[in-house]
C-alpha atoms as a PDB file:
ATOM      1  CA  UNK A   1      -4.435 -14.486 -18.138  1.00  0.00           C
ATOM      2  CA  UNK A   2      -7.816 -15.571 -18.854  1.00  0.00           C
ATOM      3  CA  UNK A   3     -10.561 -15.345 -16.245  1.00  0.00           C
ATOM      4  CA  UNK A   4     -14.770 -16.398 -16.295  1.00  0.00           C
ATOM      5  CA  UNK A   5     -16.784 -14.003 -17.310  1.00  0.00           C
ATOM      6  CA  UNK A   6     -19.872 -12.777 -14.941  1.00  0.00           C
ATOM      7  CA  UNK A   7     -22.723 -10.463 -15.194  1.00  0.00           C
ATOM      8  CA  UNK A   8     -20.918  -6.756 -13.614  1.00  0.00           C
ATOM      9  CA  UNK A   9     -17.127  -7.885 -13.830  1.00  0.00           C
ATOM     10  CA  UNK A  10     -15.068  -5.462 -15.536  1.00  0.00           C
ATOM     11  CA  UNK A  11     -13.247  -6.451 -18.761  1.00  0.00           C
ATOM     12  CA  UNK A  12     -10.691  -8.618 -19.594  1.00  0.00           C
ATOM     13  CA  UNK A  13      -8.488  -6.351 -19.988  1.00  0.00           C
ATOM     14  CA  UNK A  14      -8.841  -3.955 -17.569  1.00  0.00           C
ATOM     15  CA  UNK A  15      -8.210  -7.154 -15.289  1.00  0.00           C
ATOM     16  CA  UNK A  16      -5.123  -8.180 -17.063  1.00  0.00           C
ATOM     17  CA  UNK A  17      -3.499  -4.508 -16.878  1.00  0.00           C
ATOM     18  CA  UNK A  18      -4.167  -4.726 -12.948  1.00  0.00           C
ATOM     19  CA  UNK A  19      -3.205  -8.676 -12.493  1.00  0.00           C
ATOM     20  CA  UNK A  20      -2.012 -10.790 -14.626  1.00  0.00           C
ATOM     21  CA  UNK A  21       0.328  -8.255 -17.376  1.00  0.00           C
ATOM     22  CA  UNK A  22       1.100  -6.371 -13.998  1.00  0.00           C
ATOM     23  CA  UNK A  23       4.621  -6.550 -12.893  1.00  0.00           C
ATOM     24  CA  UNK A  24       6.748  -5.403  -9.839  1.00  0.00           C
ATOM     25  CA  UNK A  25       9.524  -2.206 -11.535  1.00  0.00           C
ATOM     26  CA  UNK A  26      12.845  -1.671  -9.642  1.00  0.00           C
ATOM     27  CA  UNK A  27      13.321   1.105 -12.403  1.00  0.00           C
ATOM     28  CA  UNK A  28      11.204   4.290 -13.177  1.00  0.00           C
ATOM     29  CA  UNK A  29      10.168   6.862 -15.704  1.00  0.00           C
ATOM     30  CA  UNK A  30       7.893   9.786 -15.912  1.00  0.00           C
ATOM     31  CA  UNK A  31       6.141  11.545 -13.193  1.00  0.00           C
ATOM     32  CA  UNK A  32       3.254  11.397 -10.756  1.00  0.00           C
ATOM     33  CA  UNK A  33       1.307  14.214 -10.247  1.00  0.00           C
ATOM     34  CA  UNK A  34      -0.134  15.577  -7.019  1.00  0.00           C
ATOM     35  CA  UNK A  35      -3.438  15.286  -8.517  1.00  0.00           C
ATOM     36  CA  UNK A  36      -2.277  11.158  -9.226  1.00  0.00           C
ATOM     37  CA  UNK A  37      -1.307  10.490  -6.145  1.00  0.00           C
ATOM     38  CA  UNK A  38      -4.288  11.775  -4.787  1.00  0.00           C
ATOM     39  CA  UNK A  39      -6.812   9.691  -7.217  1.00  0.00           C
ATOM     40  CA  UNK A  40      -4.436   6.578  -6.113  1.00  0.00           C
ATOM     41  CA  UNK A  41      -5.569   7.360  -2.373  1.00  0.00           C
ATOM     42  CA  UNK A  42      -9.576   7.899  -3.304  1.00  0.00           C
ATOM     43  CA  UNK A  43      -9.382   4.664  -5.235  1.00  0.00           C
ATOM     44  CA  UNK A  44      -7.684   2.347  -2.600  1.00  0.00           C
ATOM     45  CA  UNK A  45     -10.311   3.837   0.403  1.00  0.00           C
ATOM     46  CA  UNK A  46     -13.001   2.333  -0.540  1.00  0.00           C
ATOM     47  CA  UNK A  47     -11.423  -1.385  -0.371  1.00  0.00           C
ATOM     48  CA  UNK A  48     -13.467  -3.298   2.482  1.00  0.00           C
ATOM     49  CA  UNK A  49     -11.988  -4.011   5.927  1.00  0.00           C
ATOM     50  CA  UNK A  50     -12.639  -5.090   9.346  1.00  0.00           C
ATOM     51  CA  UNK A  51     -15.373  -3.029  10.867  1.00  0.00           C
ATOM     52  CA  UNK A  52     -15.052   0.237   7.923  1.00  0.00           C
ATOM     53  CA  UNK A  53     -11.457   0.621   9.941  1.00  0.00           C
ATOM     54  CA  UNK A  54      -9.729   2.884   8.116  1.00  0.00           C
ATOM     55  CA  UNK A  55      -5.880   2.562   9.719  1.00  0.00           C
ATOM     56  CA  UNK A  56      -3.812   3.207   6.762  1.00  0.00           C
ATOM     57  CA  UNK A  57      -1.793   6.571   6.168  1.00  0.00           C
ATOM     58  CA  UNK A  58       0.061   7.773   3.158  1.00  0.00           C
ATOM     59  CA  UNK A  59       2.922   9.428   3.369  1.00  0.00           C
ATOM     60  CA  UNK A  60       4.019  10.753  -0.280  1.00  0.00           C
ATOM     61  CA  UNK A  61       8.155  11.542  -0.097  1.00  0.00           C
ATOM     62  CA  UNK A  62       8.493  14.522  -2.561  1.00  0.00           C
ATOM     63  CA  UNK A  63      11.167  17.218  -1.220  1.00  0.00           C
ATOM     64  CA  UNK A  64      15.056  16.174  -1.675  1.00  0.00           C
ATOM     65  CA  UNK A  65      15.333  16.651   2.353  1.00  0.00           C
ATOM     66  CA  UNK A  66      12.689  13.984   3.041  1.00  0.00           C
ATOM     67  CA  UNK A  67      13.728  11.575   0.555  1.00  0.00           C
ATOM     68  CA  UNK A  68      17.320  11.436   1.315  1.00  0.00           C
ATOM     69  CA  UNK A  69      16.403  10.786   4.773  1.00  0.00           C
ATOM     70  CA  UNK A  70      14.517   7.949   3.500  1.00  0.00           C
ATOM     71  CA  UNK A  71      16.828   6.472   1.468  1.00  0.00           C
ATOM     72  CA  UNK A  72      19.217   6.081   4.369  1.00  0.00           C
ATOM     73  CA  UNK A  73      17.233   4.474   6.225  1.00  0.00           C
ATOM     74  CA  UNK A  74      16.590   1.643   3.520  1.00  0.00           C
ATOM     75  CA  UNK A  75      18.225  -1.365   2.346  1.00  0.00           C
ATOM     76  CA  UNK A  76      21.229  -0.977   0.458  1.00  0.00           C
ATOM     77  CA  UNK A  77      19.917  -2.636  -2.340  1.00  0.00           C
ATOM     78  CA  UNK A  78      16.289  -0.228  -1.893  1.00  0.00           C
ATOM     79  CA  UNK A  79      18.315   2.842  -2.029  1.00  0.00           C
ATOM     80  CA  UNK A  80      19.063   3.423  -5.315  1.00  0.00           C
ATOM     81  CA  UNK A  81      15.443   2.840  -6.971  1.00  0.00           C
ATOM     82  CA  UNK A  82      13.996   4.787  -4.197  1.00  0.00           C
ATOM     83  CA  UNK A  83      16.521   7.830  -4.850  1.00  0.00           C
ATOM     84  CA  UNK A  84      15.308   7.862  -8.543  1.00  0.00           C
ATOM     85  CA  UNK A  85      11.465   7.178  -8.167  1.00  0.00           C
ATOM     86  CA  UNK A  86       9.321   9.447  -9.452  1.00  0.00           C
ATOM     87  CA  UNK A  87       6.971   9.772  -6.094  1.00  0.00           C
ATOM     88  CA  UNK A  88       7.607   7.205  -3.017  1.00  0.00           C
ATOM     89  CA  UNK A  89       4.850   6.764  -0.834  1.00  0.00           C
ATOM     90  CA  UNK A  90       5.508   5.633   3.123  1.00  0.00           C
ATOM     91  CA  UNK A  91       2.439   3.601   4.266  1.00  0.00           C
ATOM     92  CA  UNK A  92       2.051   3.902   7.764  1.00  0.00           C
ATOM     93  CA  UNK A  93      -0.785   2.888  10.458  1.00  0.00           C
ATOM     94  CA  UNK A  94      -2.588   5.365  12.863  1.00  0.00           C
ATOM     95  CA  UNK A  95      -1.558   4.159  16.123  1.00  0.00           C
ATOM     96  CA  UNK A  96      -4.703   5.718  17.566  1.00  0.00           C
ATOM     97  CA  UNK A  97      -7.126   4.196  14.755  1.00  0.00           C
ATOM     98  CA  UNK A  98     -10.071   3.356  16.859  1.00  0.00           C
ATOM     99  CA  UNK A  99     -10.373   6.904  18.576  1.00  0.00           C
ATOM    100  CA  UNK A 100     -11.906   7.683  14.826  1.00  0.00           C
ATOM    101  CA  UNK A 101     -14.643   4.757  15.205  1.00  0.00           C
ATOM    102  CA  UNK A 102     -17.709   7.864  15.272  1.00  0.00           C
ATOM    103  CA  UNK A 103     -16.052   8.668  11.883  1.00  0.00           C
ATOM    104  CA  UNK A 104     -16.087   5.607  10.532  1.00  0.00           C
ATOM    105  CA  UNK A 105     -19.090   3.672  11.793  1.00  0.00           C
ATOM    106  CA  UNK A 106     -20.846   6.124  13.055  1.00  0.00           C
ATOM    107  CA  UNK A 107     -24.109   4.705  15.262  1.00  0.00           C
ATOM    108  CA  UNK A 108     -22.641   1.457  15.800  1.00  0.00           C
ATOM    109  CA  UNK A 109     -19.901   2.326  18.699  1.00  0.00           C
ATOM    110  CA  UNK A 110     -19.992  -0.817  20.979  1.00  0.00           C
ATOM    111  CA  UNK A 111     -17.260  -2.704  19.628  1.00  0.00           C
ATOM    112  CA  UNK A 112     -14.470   0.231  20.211  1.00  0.00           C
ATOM    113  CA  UNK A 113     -14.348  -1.025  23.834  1.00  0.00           C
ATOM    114  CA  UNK A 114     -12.639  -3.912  22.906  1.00  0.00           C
ATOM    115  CA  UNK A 115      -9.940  -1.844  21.349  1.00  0.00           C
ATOM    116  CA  UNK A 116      -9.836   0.529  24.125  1.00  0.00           C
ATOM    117  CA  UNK A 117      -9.326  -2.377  26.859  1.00  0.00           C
ATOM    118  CA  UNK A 118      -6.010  -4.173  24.925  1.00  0.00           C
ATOM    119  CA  UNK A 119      -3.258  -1.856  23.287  1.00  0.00           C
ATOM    120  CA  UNK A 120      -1.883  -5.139  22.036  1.00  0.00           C
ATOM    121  CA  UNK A 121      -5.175  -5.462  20.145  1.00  0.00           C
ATOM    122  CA  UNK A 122      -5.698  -2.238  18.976  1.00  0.00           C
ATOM    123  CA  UNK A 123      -2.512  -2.336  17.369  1.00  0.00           C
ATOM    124  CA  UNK A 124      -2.343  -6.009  15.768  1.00  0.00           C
ATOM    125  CA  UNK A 125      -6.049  -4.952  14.234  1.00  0.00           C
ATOM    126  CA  UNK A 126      -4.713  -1.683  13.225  1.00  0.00           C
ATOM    127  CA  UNK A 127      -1.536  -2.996  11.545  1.00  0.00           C
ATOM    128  CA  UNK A 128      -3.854  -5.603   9.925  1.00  0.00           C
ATOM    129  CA  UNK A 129      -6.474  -3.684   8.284  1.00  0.00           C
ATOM    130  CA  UNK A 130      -3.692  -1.144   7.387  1.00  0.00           C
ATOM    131  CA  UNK A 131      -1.990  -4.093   5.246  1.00  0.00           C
ATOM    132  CA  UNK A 132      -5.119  -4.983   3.862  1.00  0.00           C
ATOM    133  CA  UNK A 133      -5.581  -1.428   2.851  1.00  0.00           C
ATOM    134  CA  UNK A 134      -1.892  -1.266   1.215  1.00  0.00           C
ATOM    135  CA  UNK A 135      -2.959  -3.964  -0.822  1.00  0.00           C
ATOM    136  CA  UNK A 136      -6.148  -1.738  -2.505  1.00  0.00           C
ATOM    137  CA  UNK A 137      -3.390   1.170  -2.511  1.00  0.00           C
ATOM    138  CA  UNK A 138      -1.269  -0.776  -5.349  1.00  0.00           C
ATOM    139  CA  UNK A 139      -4.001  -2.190  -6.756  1.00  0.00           C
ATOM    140  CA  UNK A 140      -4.959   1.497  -7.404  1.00  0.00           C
ATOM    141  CA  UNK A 141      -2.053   2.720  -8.201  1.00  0.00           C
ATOM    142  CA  UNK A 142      -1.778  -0.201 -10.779  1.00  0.00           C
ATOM    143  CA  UNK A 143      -5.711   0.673 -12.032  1.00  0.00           C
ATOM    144  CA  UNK A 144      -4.304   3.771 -13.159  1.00  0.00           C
ATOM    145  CA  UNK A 145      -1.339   2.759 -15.305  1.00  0.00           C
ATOM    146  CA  UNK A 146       1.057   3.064 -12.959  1.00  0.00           C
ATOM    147  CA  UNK A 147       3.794   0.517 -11.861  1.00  0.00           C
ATOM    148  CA  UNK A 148       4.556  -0.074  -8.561  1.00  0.00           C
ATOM    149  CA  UNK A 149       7.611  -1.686  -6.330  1.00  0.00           C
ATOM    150  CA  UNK A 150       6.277  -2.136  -2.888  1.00  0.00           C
ATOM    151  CA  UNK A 151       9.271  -2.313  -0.514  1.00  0.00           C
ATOM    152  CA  UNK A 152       9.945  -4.240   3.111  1.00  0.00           C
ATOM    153  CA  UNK A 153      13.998  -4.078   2.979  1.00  0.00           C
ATOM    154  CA  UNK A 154      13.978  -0.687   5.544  1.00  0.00           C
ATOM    155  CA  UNK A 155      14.765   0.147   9.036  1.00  0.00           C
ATOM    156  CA  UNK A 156      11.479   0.849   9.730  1.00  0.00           C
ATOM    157  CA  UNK A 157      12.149   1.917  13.421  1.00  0.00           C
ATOM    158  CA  UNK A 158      14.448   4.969  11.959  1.00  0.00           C
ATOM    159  CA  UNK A 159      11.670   5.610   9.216  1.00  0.00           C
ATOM    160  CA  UNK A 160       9.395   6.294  12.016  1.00  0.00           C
ATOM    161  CA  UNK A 161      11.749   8.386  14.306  1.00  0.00           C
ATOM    162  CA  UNK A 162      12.425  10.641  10.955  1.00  0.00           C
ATOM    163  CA  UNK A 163       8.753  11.020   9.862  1.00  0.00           C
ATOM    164  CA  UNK A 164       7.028   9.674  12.756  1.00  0.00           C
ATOM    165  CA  UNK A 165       8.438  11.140  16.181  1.00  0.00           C
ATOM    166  CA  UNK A 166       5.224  11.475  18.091  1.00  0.00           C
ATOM    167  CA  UNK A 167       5.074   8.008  17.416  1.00  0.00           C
ATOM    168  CA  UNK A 168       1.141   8.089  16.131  1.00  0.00           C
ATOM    169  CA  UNK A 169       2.252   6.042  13.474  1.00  0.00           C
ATOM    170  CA  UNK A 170       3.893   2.894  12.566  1.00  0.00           C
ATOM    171  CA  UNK A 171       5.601   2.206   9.486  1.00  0.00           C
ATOM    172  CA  UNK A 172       5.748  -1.028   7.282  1.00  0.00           C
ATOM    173  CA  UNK A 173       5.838  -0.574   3.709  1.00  0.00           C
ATOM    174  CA  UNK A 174       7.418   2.049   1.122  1.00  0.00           C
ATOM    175  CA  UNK A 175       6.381   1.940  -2.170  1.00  0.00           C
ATOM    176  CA  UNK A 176       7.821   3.073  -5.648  1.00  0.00           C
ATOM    177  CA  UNK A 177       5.452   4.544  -7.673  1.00  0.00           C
ATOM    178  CA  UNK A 178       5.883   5.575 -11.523  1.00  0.00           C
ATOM    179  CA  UNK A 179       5.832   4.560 -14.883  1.00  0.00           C
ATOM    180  CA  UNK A 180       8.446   1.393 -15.813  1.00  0.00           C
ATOM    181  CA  UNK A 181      11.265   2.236 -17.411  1.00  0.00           C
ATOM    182  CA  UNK A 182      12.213   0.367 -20.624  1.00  0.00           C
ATOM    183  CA  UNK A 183      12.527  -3.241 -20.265  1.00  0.00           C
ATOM    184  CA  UNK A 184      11.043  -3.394 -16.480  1.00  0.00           C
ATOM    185  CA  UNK A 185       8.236  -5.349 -17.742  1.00  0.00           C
ATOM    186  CA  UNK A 186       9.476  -8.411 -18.584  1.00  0.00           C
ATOM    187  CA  UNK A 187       8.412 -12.504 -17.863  1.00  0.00           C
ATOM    188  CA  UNK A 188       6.043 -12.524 -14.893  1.00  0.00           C
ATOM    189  CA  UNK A 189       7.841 -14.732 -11.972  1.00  0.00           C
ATOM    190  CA  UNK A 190       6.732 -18.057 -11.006  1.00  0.00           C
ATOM    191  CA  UNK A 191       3.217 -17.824  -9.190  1.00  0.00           C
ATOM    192  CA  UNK A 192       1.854 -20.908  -6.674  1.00  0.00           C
ATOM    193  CA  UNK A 193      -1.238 -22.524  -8.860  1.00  0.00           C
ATOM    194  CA  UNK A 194      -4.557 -23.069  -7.443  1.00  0.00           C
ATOM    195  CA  UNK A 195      -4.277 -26.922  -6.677  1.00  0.00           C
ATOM    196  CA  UNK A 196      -0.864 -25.903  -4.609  1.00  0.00           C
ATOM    197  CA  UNK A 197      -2.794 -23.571  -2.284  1.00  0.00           C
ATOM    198  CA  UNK A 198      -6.271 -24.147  -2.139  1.00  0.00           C
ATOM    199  CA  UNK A 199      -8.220 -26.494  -0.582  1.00  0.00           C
ATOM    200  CA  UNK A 200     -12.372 -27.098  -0.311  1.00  0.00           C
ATOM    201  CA  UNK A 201     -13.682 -28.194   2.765  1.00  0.00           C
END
């Protein structure tokens, strides 16, 4: 992959380990560390986001009782891979995002009465900004050498009755996290080019 340079972009490189050599593993090796898991977190929280909203929660599936409950609740063709992952992380939304607006733009309040007038709204912005969020979560998982396989094929209704009974959060993505086992990295798929997307106005 070969990208323009500009003044302040990282290198080559580290752009092609994050993008372009990058690749989605079904299979994994090695281990994640607490400490890992954590720096994957205090990367992806600084990616921007609709008004400094910070929606997005983590939930990291270690002990055997937790993760066999979430492997039953996945796919059939999820279970496997998620059984044998080194660390699995839940992402999740805070149903309740916008009662932590003083936290997160603190001094600039007014727009939180939009969100508390419309449920509907709160949560559409909420599960929005928490995808957008997800995306800076592999991106940092991927920043620091690890592969990911980020995961939709669940029933993400029993997810959250398992891990989530209060219902104060809403599931919508489980992710794979680890290093690729032998011969996971392979041919990247075929990607949409520029022309077939993009358009100038």
């Amino acid at each position: 992959m070969t990208v323009a340079s500009q003044e302040n972009q990282v290198d080559s490189a580290t752009i092609n380990a994050i993008f372009g050599e990058a690749r989605t593993a079904n299979a994994f090796t090695g281990e994640v560390t607490e400490a890992q898991a954590q720096e994957i977190y205090e990367l992806a929280k600084f990616g921007p986001t609709a008004f400094n909203s910070q929606p997005l929660r983590v939930t990291y599936v270690r002990s055997a009782e937790a993760r066999a409950t979430l492997v039953d609740a996945m796919a059939h063709g999820n279970q496997a891979k998620t059984a044998a992952a080194p660390l699995v992380a839940i992402l999740s939304y805070d149903t309740a995002w916008h009662e932590q607006w003083d936290n997160f733009l603190p001094g600039y309040n007014a727009p939180k009465a939009m969100y508390d007038a419309d449920a509907d709204f709160t949560a559409a912005t909420g599960n929005n900004n928490a995808h957008l969020q997800a995306g800076y979560f592999l991106l940092a998982a991927r920043s620091l050498g690890f592969a990911v396989g980020p995961m939709t094929g669940a029933n993400f209704s029993a997810i959250d009755a398992s891990f989530f009974p209060e219902g104060d959060q809403k599931s919508f993505l489980v992710v794979n996290i680890g290093q690729p086992a032998e011969g996971e990295i392979g041919a990247p798929k075929a990607r949409f080019g520029y022309e077939n997307v993009v358009r100038t106005v």
